[in-house]
PDB file of N, CA and C in Angstrom:
ATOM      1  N   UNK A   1     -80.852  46.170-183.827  1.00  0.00           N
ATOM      2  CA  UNK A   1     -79.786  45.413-184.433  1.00  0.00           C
ATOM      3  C   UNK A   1     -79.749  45.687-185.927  1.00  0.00           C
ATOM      4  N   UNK A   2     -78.382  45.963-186.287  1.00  0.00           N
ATOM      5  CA  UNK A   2     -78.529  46.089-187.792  1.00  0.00           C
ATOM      6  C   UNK A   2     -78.391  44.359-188.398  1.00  0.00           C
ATOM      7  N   UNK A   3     -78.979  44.684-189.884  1.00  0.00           N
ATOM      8  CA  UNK A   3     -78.318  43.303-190.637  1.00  0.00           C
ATOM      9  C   UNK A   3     -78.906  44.072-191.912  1.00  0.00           C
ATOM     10  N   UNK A   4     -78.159  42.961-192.880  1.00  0.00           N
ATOM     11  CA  UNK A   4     -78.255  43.194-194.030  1.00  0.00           C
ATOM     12  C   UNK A   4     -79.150  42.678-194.815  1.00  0.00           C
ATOM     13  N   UNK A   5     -79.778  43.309-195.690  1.00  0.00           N
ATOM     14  CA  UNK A   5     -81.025  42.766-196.274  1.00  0.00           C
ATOM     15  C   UNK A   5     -80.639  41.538-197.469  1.00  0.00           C
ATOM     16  N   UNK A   6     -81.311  40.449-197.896  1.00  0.00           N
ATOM     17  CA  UNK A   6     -80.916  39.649-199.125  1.00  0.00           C
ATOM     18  C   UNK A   6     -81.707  39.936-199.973  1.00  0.00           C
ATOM     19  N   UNK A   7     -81.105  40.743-200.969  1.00  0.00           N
ATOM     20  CA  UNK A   7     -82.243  40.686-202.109  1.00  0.00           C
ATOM     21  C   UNK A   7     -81.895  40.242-203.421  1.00  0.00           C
ATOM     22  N   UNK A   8     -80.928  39.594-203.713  1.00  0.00           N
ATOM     23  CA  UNK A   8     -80.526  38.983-204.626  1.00  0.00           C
ATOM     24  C   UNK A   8     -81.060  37.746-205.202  1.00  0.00           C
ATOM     25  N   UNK A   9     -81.906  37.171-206.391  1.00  0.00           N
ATOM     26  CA  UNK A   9     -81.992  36.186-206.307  1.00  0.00           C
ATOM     27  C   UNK A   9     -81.046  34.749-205.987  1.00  0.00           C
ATOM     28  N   UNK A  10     -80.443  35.118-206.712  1.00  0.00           N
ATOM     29  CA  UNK A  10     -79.136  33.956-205.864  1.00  0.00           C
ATOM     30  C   UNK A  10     -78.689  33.274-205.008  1.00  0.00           C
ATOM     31  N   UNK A  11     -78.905  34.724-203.958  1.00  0.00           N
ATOM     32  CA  UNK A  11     -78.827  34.868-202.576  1.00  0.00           C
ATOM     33  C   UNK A  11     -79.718  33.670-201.814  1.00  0.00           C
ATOM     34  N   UNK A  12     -81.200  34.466-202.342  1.00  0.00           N
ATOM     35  CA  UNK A  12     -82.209  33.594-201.597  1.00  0.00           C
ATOM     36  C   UNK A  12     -82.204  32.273-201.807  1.00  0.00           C
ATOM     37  N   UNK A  13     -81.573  31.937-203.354  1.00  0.00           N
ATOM     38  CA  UNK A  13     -81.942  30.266-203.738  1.00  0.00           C
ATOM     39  C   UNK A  13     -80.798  29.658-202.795  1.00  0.00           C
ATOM     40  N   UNK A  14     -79.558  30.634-202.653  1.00  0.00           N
ATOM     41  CA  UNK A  14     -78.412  29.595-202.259  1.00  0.00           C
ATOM     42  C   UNK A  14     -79.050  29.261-200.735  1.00  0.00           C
ATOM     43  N   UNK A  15     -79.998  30.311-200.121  1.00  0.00           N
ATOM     44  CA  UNK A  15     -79.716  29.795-198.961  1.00  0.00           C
ATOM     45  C   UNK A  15     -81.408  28.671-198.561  1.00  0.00           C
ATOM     46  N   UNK A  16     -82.216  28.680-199.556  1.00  0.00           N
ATOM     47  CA  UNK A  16     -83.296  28.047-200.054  1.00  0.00           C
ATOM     48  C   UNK A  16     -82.508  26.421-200.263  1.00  0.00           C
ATOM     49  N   UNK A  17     -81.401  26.186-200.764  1.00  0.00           N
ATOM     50  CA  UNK A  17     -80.887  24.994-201.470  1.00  0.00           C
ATOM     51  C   UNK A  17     -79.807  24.517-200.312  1.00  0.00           C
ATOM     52  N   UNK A  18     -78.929  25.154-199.687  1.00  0.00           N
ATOM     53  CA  UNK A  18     -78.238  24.776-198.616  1.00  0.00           C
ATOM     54  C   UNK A  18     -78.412  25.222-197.257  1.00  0.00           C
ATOM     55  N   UNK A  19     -79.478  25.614-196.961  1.00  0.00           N
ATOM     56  CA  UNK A  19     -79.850  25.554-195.671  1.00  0.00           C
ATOM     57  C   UNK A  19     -80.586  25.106-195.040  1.00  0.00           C
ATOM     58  N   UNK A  20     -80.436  25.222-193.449  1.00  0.00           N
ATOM     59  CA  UNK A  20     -81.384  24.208-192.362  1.00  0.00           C
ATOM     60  C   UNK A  20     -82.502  24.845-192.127  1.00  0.00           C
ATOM     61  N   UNK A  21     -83.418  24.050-191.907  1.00  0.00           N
ATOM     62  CA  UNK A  21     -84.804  24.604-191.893  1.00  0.00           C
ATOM     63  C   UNK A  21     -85.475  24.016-190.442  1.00  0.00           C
ATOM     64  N   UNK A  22     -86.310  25.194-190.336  1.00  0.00           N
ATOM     65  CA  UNK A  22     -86.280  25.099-189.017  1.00  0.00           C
ATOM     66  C   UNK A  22     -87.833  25.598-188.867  1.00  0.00           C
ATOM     67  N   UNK A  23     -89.378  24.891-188.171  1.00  0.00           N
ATOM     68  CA  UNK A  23     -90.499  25.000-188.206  1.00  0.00           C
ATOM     69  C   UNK A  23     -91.281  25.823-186.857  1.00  0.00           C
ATOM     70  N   UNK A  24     -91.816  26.259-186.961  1.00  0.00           N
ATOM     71  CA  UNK A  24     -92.901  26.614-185.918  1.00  0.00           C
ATOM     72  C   UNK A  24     -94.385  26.674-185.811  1.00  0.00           C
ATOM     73  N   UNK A  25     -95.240  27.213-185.431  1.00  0.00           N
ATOM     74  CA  UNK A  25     -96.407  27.474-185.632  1.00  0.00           C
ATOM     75  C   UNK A  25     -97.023  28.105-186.520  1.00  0.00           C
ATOM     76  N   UNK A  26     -96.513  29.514-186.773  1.00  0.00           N
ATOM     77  CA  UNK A  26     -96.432  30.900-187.939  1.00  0.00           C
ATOM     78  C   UNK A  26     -95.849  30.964-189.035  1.00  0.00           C
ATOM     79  N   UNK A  27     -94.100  29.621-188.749  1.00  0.00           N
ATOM     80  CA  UNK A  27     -93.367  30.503-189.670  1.00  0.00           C
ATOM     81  C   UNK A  27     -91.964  29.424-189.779  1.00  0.00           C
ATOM     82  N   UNK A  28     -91.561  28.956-191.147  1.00  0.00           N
ATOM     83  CA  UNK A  28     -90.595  28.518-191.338  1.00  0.00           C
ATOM     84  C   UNK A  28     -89.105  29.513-191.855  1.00  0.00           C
ATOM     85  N   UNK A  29     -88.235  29.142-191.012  1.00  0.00           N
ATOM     86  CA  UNK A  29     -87.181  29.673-190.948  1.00  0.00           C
ATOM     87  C   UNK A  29     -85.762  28.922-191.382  1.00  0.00           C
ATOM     88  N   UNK A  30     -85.330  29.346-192.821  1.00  0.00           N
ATOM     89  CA  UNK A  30     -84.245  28.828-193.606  1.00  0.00           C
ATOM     90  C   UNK A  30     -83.255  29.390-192.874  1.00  0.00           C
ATOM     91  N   UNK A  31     -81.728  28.668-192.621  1.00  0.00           N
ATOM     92  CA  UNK A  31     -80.682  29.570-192.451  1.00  0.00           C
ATOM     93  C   UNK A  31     -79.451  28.798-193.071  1.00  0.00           C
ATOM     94  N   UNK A  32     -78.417  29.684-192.951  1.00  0.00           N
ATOM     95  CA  UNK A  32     -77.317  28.996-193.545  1.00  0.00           C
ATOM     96  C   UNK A  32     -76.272  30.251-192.544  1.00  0.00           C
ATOM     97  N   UNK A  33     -74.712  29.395-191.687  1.00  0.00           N
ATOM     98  CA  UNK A  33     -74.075  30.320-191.564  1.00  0.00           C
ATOM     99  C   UNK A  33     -73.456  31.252-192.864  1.00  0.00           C
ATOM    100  N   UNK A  34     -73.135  32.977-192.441  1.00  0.00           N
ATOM    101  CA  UNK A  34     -72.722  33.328-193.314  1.00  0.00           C
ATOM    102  C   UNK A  34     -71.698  34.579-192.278  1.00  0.00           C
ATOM    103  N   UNK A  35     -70.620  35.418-193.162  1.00  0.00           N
ATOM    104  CA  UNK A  35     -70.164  36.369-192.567  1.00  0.00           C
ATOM    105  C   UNK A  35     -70.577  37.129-191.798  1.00  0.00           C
ATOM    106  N   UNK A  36     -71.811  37.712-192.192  1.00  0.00           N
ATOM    107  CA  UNK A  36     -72.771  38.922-191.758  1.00  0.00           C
ATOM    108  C   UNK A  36     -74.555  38.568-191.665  1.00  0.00           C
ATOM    109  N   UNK A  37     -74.939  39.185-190.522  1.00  0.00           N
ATOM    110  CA  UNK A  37     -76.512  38.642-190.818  1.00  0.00           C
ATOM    111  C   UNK A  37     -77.599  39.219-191.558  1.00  0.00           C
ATOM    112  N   UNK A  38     -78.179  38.356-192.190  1.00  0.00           N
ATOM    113  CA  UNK A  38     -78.631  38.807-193.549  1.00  0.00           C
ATOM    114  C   UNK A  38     -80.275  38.373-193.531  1.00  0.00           C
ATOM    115  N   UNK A  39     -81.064  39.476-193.732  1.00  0.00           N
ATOM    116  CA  UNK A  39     -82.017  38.597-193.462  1.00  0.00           C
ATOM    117  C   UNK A  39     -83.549  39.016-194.988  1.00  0.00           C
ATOM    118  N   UNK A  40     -84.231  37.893-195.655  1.00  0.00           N
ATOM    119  CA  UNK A  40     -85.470  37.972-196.028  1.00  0.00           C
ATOM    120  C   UNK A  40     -86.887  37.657-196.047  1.00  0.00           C
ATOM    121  N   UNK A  41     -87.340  37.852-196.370  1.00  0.00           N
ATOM    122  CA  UNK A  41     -88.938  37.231-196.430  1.00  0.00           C
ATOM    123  C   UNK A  41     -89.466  37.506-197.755  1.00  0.00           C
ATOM    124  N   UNK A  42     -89.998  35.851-197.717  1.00  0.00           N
ATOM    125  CA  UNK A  42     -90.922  35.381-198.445  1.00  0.00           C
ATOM    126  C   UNK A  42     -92.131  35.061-198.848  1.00  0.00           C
ATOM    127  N   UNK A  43     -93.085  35.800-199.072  1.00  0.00           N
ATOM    128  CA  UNK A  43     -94.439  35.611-198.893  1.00  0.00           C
ATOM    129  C   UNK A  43     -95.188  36.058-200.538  1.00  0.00           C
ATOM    130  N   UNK A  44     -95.855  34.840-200.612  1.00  0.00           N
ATOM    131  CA  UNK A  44     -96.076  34.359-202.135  1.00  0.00           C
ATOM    132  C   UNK A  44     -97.165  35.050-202.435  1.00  0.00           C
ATOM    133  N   UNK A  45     -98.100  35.434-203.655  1.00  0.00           N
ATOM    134  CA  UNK A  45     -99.981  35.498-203.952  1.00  0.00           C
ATOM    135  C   UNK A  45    -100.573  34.531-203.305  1.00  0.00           C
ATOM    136  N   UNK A  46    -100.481  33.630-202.530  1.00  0.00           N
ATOM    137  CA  UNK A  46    -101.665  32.909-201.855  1.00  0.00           C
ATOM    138  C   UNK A  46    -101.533  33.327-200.759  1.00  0.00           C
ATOM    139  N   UNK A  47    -101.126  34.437-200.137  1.00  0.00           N
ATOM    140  CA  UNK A  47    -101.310  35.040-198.712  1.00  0.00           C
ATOM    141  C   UNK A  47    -102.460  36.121-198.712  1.00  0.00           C
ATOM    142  N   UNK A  48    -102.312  36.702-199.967  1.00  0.00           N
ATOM    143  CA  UNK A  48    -103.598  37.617-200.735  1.00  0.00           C
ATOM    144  C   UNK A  48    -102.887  38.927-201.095  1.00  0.00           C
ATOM    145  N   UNK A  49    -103.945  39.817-201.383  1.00  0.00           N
ATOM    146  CA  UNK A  49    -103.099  40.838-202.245  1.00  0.00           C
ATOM    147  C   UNK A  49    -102.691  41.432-201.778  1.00  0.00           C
ATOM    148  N   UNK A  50    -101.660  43.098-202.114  1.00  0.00           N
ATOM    149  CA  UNK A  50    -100.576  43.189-201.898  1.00  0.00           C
ATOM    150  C   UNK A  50    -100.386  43.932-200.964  1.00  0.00           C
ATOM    151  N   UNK A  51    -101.284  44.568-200.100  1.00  0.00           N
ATOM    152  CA  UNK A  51    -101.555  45.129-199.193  1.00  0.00           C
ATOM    153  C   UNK A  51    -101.523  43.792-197.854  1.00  0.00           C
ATOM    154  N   UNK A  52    -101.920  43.196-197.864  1.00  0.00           N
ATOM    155  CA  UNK A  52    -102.087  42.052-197.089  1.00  0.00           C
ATOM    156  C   UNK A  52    -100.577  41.830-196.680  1.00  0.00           C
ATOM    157  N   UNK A  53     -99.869  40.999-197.895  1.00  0.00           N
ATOM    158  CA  UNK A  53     -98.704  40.129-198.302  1.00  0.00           C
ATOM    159  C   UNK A  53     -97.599  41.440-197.688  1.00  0.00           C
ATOM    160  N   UNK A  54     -97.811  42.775-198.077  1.00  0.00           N
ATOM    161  CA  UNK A  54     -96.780  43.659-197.128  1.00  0.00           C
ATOM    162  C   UNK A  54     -96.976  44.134-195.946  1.00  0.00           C
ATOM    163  N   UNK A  55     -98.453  44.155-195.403  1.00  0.00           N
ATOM    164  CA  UNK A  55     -98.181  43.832-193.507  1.00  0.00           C
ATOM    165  C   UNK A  55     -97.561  42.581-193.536  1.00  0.00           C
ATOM    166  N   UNK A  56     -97.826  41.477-193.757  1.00  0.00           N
ATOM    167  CA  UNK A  56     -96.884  40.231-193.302  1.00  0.00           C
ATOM    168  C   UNK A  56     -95.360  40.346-193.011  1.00  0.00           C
ATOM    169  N   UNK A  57     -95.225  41.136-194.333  1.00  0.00           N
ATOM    170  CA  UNK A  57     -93.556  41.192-194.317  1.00  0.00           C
ATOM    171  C   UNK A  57     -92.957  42.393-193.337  1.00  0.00           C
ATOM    172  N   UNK A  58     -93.655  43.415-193.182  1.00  0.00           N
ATOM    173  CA  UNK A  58     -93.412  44.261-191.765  1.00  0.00           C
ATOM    174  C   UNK A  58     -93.574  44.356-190.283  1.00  0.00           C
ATOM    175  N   UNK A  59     -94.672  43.108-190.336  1.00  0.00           N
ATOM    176  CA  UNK A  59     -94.377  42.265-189.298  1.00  0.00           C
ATOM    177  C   UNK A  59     -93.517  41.249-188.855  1.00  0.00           C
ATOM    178  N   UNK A  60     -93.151  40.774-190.013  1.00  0.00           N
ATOM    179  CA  UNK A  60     -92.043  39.595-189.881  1.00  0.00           C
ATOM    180  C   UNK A  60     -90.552  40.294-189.621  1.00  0.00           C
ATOM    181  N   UNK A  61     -90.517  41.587-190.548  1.00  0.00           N
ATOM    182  CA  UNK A  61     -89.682  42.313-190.334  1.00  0.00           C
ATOM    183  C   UNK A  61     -88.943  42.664-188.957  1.00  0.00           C
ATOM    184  N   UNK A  62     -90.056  43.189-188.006  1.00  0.00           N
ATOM    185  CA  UNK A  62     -90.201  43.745-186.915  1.00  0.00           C
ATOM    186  C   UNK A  62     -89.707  42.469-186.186  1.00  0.00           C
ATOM    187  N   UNK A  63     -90.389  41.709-185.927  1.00  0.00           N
ATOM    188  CA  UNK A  63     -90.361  40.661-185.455  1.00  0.00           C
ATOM    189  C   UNK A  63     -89.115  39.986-184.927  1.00  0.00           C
ATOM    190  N   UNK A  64     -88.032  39.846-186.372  1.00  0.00           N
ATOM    191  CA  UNK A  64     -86.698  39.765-186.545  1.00  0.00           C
ATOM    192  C   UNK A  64     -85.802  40.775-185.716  1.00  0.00           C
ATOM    193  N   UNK A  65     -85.984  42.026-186.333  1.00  0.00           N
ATOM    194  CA  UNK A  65     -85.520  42.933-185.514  1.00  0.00           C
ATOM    195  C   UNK A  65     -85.542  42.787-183.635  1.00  0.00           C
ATOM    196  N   UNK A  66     -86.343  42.837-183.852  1.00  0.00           N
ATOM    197  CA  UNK A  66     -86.392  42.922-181.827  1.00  0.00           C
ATOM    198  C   UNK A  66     -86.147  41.844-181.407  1.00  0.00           C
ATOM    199  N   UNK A  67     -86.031  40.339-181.875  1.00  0.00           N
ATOM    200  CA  UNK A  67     -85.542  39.369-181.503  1.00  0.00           C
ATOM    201  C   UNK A  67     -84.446  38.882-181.990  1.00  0.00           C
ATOM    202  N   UNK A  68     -83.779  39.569-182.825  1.00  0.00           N
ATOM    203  CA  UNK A  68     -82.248  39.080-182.994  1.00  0.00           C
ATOM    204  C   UNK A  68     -81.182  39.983-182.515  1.00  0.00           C
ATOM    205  N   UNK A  69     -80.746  40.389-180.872  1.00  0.00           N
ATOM    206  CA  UNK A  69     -80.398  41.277-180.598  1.00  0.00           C
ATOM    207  C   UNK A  69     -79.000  40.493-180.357  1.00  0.00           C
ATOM    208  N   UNK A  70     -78.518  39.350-180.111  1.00  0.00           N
ATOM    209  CA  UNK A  70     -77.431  38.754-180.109  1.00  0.00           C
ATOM    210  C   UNK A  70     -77.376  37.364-181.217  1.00  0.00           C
ATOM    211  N   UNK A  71     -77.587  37.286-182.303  1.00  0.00           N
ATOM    212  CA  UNK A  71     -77.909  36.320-183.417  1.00  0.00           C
ATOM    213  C   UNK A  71     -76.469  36.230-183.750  1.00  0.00           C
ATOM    214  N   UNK A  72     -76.076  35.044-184.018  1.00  0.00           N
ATOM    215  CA  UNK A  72     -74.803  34.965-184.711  1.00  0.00           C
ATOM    216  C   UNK A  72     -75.006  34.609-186.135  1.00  0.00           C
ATOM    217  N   UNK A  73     -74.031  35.701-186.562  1.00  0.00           N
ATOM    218  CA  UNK A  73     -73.789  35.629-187.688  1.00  0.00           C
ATOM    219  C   UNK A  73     -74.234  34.565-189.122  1.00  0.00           C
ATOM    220  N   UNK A  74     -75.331  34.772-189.632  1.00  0.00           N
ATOM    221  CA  UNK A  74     -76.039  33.869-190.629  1.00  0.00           C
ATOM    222  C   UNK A  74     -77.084  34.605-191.562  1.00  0.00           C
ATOM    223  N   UNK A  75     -77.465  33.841-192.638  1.00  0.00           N
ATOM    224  CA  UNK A  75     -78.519  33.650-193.215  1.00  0.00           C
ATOM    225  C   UNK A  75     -79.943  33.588-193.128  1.00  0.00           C
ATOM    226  N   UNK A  76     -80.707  34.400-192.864  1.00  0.00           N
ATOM    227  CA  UNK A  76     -81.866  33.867-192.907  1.00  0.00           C
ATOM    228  C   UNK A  76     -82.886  34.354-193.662  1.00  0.00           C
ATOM    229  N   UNK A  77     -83.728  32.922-193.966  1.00  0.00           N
ATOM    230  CA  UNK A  77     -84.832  33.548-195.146  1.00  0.00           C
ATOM    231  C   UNK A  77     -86.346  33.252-194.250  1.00  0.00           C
ATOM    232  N   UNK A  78     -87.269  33.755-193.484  1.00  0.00           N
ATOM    233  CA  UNK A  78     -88.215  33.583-192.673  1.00  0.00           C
ATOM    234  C   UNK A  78     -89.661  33.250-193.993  1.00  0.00           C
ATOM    235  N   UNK A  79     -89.991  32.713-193.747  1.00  0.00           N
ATOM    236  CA  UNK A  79     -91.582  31.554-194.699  1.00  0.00           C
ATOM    237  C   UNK A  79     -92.279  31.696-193.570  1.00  0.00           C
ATOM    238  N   UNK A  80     -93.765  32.749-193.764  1.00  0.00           N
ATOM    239  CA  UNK A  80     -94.544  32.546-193.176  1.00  0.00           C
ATOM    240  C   UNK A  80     -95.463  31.544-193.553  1.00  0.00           C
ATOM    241  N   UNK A  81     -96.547  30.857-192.716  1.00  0.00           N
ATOM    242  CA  UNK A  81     -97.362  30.064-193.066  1.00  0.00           C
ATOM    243  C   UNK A  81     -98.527  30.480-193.276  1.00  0.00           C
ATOM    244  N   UNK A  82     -99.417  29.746-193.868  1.00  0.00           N
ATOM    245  CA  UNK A  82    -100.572  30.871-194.505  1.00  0.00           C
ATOM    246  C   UNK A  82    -101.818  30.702-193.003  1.00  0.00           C
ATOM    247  N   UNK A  83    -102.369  31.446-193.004  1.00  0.00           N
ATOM    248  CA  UNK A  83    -103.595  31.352-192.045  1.00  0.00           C
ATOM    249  C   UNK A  83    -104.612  32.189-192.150  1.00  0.00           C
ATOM    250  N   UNK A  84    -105.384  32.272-190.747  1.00  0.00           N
ATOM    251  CA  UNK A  84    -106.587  33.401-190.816  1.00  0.00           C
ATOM    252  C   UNK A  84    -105.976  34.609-190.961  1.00  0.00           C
ATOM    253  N   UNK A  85    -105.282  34.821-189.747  1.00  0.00           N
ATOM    254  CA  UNK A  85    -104.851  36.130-189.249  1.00  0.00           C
ATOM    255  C   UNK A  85    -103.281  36.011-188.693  1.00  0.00           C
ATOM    256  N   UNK A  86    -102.339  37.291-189.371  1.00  0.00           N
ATOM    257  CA  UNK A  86    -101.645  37.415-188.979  1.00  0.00           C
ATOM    258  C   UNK A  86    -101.419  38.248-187.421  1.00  0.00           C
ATOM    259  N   UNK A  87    -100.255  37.725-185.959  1.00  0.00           N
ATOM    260  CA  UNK A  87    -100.413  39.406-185.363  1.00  0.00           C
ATOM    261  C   UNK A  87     -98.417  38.688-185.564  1.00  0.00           C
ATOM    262  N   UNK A  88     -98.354  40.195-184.473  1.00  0.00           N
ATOM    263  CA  UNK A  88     -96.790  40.740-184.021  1.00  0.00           C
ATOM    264  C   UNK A  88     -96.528  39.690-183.225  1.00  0.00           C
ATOM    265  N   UNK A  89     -97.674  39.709-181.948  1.00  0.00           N
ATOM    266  CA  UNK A  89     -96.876  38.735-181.192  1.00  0.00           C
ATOM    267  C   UNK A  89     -96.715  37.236-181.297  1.00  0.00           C
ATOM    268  N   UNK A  90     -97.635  36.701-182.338  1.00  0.00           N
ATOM    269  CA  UNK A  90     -97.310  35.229-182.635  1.00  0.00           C
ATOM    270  C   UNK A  90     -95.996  35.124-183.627  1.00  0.00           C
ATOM    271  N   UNK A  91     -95.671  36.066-184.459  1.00  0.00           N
ATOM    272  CA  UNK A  91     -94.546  36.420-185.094  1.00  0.00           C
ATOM    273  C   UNK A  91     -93.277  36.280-184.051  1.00  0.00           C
ATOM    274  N   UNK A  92     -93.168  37.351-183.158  1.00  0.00           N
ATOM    275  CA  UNK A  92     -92.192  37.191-182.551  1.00  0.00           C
ATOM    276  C   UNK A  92     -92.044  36.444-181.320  1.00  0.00           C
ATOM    277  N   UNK A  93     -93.172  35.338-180.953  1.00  0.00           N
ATOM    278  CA  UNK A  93     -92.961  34.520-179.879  1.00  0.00           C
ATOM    279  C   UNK A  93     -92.067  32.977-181.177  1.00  0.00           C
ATOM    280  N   UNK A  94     -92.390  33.002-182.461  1.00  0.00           N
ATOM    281  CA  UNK A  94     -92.148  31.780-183.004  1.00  0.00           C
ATOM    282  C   UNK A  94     -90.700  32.400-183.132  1.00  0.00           C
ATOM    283  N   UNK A  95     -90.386  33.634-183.406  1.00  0.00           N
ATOM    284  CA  UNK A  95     -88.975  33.784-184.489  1.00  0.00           C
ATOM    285  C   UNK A  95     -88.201  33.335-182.800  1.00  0.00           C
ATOM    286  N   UNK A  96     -88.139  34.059-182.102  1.00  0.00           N
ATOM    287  CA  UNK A  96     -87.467  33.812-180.301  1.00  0.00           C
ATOM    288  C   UNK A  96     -87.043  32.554-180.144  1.00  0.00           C
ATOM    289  N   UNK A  97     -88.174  31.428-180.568  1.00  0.00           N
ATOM    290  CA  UNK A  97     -88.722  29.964-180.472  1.00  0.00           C
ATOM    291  C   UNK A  97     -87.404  29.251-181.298  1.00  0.00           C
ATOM    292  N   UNK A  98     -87.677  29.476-182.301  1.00  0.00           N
ATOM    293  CA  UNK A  98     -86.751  28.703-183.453  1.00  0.00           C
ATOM    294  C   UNK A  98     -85.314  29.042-183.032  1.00  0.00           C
ATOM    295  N   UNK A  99     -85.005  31.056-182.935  1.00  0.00           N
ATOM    296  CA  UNK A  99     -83.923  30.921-182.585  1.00  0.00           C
ATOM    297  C   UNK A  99     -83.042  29.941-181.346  1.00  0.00           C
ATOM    298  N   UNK A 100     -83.589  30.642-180.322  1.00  0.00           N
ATOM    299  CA  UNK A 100     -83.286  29.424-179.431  1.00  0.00           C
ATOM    300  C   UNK A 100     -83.316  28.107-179.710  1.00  0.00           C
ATOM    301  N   UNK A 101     -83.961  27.679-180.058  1.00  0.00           N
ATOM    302  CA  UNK A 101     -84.330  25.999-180.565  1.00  0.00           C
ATOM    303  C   UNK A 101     -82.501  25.186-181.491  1.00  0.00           C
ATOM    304  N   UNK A 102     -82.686  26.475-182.103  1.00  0.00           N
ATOM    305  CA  UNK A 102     -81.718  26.108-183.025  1.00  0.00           C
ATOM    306  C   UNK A 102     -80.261  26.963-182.663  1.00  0.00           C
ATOM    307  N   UNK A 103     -80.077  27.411-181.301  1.00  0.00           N
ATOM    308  CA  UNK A 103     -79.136  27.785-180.937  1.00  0.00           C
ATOM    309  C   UNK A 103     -78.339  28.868-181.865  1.00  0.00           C
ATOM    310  N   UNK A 104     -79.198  29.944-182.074  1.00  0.00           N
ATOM    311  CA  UNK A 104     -78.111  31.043-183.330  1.00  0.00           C
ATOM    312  C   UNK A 104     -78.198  31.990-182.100  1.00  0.00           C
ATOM    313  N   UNK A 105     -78.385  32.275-180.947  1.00  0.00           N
ATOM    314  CA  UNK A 105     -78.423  33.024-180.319  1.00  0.00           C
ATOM    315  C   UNK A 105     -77.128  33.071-179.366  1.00  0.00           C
ATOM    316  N   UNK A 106     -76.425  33.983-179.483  1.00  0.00           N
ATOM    317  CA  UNK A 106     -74.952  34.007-178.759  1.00  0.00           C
ATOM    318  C   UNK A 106     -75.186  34.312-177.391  1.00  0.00           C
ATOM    319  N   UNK A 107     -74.199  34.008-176.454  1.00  0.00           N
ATOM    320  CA  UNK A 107     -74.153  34.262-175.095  1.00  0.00           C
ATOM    321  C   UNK A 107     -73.989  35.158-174.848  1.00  0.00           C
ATOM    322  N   UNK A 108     -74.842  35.697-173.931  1.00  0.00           N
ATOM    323  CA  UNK A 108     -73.947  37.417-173.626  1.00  0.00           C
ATOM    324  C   UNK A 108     -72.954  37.311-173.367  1.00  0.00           C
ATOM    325  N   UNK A 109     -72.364  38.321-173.148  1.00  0.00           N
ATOM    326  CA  UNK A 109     -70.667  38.677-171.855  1.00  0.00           C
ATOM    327  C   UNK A 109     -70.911  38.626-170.644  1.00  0.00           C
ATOM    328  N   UNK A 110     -70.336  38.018-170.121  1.00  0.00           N
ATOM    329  CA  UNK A 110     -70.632  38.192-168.666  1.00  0.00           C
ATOM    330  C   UNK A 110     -70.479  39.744-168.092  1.00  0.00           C
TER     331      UNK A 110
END
């Protein structure tokens, strides 16, 4: 699935300041509807250094990817939570989780 990346600060605050937030085990997930789906991650120095903090985000990456194959159209900014150990599949059993939960997932076609 394609989407568009947010890298604007702006971007992230607007959707940091007007959007629904949505919790799991791994990973909090901001969204806001928008035209096109847009997606970032956030992961601060207390996850550890920078080698660390960018597997997180290529996992979270991934994660997104393979589970937003029918996502409607929105915002999202994904907040991992801090822990021992990151993997893939607790990543993408929570992102699946929330989506559904929070209904951004469109119906197929019959």
């Amino acid at each position: 699935m394609k989407y568009r990346r947010l890298k604007k600060t702006k971007d992230i605050a607007r959707v940091l300041k007007t959007g629904k937030r949505a919790y799991a085990e791994t990973l909090q997930m901001v969204f806001v509807p928008s035209k096109e789906t847009a997606m970032a991650v956030c992961v601060g120095k207390k996850f550890g250094k920078s080698v660390a903090r960018n597997r997180i985000k290529r996992l979270l990456r991934e994660a997104f990817r393979n589970s937003a194959q029918a996502i409607s159209p929105c915002s999202v900014l994904l907040i991992p939570k801090v822990k021992e150990e990151y993997s893939y599949q607790a990543f993408l059993r929570d992102v699946k989780k929330v989506l559904k939960k929070e209904k951004l997932l469109e119906d197929p076609l019959p």
